[in-house]
C-alpha atoms as a PDB file:
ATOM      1  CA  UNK A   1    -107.906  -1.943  67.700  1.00  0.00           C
ATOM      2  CA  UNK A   2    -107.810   1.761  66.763  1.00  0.00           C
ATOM      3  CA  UNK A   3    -104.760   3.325  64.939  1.00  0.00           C
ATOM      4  CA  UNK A   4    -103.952   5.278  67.347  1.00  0.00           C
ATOM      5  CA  UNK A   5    -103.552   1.705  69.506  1.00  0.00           C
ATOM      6  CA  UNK A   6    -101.937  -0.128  66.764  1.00  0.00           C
ATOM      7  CA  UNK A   7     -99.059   3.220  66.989  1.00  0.00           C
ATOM      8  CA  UNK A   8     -98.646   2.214  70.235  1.00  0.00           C
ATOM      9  CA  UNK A   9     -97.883  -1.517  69.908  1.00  0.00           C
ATOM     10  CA  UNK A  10     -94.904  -2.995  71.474  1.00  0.00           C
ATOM     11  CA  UNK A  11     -93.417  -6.058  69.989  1.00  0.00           C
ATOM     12  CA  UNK A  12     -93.662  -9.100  72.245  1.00  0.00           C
ATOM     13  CA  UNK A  13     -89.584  -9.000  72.009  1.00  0.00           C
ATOM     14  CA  UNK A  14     -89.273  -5.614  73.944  1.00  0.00           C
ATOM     15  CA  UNK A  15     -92.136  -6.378  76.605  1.00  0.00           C
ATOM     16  CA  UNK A  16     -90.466  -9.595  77.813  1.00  0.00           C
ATOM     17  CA  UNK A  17     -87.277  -7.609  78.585  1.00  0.00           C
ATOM     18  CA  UNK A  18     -89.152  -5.049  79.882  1.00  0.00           C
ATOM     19  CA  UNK A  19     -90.947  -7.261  82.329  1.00  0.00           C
ATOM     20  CA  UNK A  20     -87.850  -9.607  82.794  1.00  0.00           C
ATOM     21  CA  UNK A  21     -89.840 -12.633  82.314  1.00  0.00           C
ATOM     22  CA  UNK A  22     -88.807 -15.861  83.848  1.00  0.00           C
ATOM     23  CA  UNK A  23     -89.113 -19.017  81.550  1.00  0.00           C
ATOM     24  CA  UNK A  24     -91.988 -20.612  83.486  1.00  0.00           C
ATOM     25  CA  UNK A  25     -94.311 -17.047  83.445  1.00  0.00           C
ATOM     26  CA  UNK A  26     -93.303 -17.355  79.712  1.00  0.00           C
ATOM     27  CA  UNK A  27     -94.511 -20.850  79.400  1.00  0.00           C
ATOM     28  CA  UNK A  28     -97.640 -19.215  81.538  1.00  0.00           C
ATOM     29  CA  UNK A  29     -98.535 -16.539  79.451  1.00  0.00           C
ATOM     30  CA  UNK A  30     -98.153 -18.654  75.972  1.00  0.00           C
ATOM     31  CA  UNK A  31    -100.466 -22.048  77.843  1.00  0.00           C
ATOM     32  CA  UNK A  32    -103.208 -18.434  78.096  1.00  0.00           C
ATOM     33  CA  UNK A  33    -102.577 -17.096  74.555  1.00  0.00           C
ATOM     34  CA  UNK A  34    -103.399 -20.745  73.322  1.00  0.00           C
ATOM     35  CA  UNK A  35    -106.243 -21.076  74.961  1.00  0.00           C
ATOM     36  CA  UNK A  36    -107.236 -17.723  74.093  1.00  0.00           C
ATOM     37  CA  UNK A  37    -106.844 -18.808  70.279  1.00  0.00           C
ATOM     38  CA  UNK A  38    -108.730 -22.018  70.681  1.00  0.00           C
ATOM     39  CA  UNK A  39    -111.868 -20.082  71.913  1.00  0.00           C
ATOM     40  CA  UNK A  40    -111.634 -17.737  69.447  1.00  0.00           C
ATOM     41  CA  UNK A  41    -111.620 -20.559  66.781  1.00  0.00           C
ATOM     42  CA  UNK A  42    -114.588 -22.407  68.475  1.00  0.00           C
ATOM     43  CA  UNK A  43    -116.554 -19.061  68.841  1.00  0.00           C
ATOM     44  CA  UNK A  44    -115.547 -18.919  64.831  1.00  0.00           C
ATOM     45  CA  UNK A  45    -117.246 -21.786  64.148  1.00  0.00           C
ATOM     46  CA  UNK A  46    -120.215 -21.687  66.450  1.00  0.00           C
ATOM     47  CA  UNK A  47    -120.744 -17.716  64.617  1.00  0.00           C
ATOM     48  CA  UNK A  48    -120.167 -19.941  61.217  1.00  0.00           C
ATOM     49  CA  UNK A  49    -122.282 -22.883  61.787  1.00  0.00           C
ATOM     50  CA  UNK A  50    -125.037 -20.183  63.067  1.00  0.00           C
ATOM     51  CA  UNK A  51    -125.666 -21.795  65.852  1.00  0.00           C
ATOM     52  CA  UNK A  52    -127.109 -20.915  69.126  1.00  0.00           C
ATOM     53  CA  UNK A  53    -125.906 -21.809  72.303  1.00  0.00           C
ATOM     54  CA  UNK A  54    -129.343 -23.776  73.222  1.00  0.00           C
ATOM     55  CA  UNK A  55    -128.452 -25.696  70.145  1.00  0.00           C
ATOM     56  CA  UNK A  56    -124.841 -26.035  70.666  1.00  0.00           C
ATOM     57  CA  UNK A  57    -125.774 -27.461  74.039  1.00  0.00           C
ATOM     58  CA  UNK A  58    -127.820 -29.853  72.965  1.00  0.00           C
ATOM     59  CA  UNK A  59    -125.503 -31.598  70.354  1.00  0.00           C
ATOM     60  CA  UNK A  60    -122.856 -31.696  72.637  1.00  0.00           C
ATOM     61  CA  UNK A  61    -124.787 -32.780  75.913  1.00  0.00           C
ATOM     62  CA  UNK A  62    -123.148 -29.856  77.945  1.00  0.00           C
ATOM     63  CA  UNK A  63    -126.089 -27.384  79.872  1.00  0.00           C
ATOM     64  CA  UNK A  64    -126.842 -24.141  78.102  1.00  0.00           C
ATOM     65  CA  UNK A  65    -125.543 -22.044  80.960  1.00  0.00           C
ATOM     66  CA  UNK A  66    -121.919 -23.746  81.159  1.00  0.00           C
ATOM     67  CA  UNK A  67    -122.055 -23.592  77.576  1.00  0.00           C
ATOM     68  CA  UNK A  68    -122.166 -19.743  77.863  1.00  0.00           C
ATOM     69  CA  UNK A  69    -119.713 -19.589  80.449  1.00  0.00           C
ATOM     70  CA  UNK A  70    -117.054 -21.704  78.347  1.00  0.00           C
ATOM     71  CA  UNK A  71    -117.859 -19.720  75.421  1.00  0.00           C
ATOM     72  CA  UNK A  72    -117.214 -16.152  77.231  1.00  0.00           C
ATOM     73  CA  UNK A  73    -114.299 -17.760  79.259  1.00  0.00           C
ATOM     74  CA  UNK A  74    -116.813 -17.317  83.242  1.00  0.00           C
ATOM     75  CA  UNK A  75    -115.017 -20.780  83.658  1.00  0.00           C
ATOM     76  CA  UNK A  76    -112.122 -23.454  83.161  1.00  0.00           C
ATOM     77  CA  UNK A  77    -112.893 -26.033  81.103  1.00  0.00           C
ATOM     78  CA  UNK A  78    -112.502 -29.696  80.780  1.00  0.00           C
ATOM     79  CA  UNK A  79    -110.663 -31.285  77.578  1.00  0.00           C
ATOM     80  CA  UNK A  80    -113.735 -33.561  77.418  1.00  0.00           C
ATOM     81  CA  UNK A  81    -116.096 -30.430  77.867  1.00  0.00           C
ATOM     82  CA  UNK A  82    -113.591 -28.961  75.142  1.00  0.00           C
ATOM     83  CA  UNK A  83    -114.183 -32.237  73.260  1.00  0.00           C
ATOM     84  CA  UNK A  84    -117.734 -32.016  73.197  1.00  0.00           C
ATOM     85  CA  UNK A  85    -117.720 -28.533  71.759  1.00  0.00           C
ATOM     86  CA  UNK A  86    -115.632 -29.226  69.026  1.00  0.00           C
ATOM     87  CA  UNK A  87    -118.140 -32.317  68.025  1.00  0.00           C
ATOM     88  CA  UNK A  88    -121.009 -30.240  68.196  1.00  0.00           C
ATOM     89  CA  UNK A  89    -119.401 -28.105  65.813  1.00  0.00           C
ATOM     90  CA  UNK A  90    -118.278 -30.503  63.289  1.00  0.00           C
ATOM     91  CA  UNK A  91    -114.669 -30.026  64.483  1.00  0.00           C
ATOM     92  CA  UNK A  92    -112.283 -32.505  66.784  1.00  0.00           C
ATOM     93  CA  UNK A  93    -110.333 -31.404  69.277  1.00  0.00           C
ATOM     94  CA  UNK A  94    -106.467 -32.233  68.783  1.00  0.00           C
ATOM     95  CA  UNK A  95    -103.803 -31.994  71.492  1.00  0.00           C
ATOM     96  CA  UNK A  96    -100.275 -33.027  71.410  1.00  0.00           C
ATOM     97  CA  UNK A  97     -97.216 -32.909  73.306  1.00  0.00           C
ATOM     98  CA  UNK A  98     -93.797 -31.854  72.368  1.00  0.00           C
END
């Protein structure tokens, strides 16, 4: 983001009165953010690990092309498919419910 963007910011706070947000498009919008943060965190570690997406397809049994697709977020995605990524990548995937 550019400074001239980051002068421009809103807080989160003033956009959901703006919008007048119910509770369930709130609920919405944070089940997106999350998922949004997970892929950034399993992009992190592919980019750390080095590896390719040929490669990450391989150790986690998911095709090359679906692999890209996940990664770049072309398609929805499984938990096991989610799962699979994170073993490939020396991570585990861990959901819970509150």
């Amino acid at each position: 983001m550019n400074k001239k963007a980051l002068k421009k910011a809103i807080p989160w706070s003033e956009v959901r009165k703006k919008l007048n947000l119910t509770p369930d498009s709130e609920a919405r919008i944070a089940e997106h953010i999350r998922m949004y943060d997970l892929m950034n965190e399993i992009r992190d570690a592919k980019k750390e690990k080095e590896y390719t997406n040929e490669q990450i397809s391989q150790l986690s049994g998911i095709p090359r092309p679906e692999v890209s697709k996940i990664l770049n977020g072309k398609t929805n995605v499984s938990i096991l498919r989610l799962s699979a990524l994170a073993r490939a990548l020396g991570k585990e995937l861990i959901i819970s419910l509150k």
